[in-house]
Protein backbone atom coordinates (compact mmCIF):
# COMPACT_ATOMS: atom_id res chain seq x y z
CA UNK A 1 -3.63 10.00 -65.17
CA UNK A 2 -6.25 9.13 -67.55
CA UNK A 3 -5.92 12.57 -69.34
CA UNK A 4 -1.90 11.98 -69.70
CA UNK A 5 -2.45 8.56 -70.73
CA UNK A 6 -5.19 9.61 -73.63
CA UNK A 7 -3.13 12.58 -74.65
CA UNK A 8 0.14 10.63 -74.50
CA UNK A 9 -1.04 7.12 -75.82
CA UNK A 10 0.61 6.85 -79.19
CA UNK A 11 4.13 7.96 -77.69
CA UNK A 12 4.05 6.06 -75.09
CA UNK A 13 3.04 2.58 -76.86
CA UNK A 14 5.82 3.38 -79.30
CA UNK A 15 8.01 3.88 -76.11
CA UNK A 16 7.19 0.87 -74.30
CA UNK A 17 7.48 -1.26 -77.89
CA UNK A 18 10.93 0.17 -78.13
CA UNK A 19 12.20 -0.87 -74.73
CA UNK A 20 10.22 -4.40 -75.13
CA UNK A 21 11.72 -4.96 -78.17
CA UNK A 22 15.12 -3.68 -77.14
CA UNK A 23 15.08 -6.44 -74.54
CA UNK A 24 14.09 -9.07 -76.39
CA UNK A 25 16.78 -8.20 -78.71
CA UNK A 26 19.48 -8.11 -75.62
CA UNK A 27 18.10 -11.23 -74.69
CA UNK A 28 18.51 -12.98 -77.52
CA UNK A 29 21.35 -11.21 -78.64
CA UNK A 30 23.76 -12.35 -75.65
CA UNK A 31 22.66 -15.90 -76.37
CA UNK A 32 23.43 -16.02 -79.83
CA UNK A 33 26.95 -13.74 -79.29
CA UNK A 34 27.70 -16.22 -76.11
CA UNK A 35 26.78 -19.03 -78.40
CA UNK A 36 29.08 -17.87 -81.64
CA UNK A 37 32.66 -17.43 -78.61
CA UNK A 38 31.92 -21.04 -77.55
CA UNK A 39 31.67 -22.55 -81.23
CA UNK A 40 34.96 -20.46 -81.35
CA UNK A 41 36.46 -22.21 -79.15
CA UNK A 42 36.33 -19.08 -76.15
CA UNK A 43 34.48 -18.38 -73.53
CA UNK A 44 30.77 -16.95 -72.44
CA UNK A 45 31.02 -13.56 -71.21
CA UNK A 46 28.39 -12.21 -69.12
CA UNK A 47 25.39 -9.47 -69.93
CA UNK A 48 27.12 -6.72 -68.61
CA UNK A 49 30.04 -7.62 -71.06
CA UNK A 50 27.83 -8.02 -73.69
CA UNK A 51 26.45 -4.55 -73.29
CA UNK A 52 29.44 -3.00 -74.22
CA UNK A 53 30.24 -5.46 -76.63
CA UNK A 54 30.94 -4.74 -80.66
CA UNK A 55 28.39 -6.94 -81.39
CA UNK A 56 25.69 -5.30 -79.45
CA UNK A 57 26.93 -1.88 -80.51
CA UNK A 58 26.86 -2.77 -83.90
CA UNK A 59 23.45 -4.64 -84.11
CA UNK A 60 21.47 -1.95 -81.92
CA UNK A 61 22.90 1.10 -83.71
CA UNK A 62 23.26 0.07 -87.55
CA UNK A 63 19.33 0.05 -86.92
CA UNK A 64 18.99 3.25 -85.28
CA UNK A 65 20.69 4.73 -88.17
CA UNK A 66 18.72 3.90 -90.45
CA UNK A 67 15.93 4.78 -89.08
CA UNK A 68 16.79 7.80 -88.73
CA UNK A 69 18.32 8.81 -92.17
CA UNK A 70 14.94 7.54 -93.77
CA UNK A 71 12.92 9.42 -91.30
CA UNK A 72 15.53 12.95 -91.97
CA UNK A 73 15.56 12.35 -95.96
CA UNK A 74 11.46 11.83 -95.84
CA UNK A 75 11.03 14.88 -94.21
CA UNK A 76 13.54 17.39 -96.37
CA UNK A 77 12.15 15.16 -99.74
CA UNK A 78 8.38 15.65 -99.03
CA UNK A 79 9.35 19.75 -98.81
CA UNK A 80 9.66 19.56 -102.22
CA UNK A 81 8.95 16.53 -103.68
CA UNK A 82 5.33 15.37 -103.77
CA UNK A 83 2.92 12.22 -104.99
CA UNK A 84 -0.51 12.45 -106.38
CA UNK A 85 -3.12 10.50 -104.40
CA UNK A 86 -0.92 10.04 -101.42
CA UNK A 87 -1.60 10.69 -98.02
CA UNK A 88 2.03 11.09 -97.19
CA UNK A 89 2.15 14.18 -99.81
CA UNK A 90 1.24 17.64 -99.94
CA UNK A 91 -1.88 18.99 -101.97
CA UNK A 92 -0.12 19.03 -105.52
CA UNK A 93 -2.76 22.10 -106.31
CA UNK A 94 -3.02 24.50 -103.45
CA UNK A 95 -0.76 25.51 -100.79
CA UNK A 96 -0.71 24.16 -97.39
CA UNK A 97 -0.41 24.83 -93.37
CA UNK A 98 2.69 23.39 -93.32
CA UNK A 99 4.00 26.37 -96.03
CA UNK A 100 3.04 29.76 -94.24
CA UNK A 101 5.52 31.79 -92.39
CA UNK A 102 5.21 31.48 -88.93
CA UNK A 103 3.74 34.47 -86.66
CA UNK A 104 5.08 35.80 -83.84
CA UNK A 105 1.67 36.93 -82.32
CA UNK A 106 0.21 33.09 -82.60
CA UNK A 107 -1.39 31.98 -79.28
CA UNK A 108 1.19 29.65 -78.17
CA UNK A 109 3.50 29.59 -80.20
CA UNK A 110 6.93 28.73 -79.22
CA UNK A 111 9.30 30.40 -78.15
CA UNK A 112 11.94 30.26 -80.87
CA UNK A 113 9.08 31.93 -82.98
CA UNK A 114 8.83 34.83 -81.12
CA UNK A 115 12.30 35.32 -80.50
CA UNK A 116 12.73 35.32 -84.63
CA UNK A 117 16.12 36.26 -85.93
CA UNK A 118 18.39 33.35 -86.08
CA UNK A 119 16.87 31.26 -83.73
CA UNK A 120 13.49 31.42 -85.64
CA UNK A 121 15.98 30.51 -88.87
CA UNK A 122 17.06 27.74 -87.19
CA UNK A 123 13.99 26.44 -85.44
CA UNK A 124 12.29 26.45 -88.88
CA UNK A 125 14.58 23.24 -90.04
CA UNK A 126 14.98 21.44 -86.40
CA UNK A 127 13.42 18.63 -86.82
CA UNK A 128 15.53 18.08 -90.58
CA UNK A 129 18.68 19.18 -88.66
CA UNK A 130 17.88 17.04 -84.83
CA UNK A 131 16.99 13.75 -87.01
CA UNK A 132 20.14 14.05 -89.40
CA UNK A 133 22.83 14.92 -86.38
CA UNK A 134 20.68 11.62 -84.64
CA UNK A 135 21.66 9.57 -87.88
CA UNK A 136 25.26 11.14 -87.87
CA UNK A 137 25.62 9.77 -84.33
CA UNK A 138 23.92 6.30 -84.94
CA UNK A 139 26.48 6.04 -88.01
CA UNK A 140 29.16 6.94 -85.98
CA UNK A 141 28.50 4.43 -83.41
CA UNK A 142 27.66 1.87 -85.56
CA UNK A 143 31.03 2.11 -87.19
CA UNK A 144 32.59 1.80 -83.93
CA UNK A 145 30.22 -1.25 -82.87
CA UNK A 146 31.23 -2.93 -85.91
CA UNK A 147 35.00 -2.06 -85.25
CA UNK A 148 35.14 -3.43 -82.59
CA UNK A 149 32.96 -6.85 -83.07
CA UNK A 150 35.39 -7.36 -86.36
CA UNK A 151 38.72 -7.03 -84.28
CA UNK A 152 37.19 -8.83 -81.30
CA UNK A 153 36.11 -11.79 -84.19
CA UNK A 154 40.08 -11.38 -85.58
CA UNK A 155 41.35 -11.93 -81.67
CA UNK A 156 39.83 -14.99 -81.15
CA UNK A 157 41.54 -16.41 -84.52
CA UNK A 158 44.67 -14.56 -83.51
CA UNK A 159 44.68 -12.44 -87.27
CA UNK A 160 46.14 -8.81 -87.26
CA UNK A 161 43.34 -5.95 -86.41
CA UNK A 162 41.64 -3.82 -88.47
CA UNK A 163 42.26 0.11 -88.19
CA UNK A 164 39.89 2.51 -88.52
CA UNK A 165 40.77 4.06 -91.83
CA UNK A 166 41.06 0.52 -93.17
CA UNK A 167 37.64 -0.85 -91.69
CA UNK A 168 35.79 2.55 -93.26
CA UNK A 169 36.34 0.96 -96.52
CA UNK A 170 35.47 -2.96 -95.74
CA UNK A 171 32.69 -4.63 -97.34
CA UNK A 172 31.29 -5.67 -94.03
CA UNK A 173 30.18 -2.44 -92.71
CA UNK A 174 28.61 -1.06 -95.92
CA UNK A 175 27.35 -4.38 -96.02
CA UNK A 176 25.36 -3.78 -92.82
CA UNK A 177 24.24 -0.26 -93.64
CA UNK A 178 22.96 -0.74 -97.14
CA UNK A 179 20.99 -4.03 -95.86
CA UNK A 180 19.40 -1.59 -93.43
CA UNK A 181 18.83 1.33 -95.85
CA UNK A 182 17.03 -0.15 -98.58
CA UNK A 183 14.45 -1.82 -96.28
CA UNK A 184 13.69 1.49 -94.93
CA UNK A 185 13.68 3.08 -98.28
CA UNK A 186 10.99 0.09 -99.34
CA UNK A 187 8.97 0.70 -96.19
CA UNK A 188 8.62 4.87 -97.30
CA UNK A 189 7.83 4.08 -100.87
CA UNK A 190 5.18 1.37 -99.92
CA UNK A 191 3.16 3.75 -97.49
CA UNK A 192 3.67 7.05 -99.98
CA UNK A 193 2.32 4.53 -102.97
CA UNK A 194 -0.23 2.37 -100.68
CA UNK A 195 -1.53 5.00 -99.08
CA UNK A 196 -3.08 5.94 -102.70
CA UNK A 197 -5.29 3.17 -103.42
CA UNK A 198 -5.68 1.38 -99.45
CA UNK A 199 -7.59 3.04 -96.21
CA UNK A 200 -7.59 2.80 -93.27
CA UNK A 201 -10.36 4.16 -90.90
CA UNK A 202 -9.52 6.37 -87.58
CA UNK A 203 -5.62 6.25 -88.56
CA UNK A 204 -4.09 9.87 -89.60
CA UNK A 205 -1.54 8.54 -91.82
CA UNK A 206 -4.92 7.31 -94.45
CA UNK A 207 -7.59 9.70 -96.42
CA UNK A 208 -11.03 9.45 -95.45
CA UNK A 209 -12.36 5.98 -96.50
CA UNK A 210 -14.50 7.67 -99.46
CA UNK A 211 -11.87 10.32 -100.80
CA UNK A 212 -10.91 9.74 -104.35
CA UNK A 213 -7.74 7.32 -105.02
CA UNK A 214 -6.00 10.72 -106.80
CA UNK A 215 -6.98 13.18 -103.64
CA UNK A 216 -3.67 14.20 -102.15
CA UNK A 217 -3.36 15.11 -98.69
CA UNK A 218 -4.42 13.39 -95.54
């Protein structure tokens, strides 16, 4: 157990943040919803309503998807695109690890890679391909979330609902992806450009405390 836990530590932290923070968020999240259908003039519903509810479909997936578009575009843009001095770059002056073609007669190596052939082709972009169909589906279900929180909102005042192929278009749901994508897009830029000039001892995402601010590369 010890060996599991040291080998596994950062994914599992990162796991148990997720569902602690995913609680809090249902938590709080049916209190606030509850509260909003009593100013209303309606009724509370209870959790396992709220579960399926637009609102917590909307709120817990809108997030998800940006995560992972900024996670999928960081990883296709730092293919090519690169930043002198950062740790989050490539060397700008000699090739790297990440760059050589993969062999089939590596100890270990998985199985797609010896296989080769179109598997190998494919295996060579999963994780660009897995993290974009992940943000495809987060979109998708954040559309729906939001769908269906705006026509539950438009019940309760007794207005006409929104369709699909109207709501794809209303300011509201672009609303909540753009507020979501340009924080992510400001959290990327400040570790590629912070990452320059700041260390930070022990971690893998910094350079060695004494490498020079204009070394690229972890």
């Amino acid at each position: 157990m010890k060996n599991f836990l040291r080998n596994n530590g950062l994914g599992i932290s990162f796991l148990l943040l997720f569902i602690g923070t995913l609680i809090g968020q249902i938590i709080f999240g049916f209190e606030e919803h509850n509260k909003e259908l009593i100013e209303d003039g309606s009724t509370a519903i209870k959790l396992s309503a709220y579960l399926i509810s637009g609102h917590f479909i909307q709120s817990t997936f809108e997030n998800w998807e940006s995560e992972f578009l900024q996670m999928a575009l960081f990883v296709l843009l730092t293919i090519f695109l690169m930043q002198r001095g950062s740790s989050e770059s490539k060397d700008l002056d000699k090739e790297e690890e990440v760059d050589r073609e993969p062999s089939p007669t590596r100890k270990d190596a998985p199985w797609p890679v010896k296989k080769g052939g179109w598997i190998l082709e494919i295996y060579k972009h999963s994780l660009t391909i897995v993290l974009f169909l992940l943000f495809i589906l987060s979109f998708f279900a954040h559309f729906y979330g939001s769908l269906k929180d705006e026509n539950e909102q438009l019940s309760l005042k007794g207005l006409p609902l929104e369709s699909a192929s109207d709501y794809i278009g209303d300011s509201r749901f672009w609303f909540e992806s753009f507020q979501n994508w340009q924080s992510e897009f400001l959290s990327v830029f400040a570790i590629v450009m912070l990452s320059i000039y700041f260390r930070q001892i022990g971690s893998s995402q910094s350079k060695p405390v004494d490498a020079p601010h204009m070394e690229t590369g972890e």
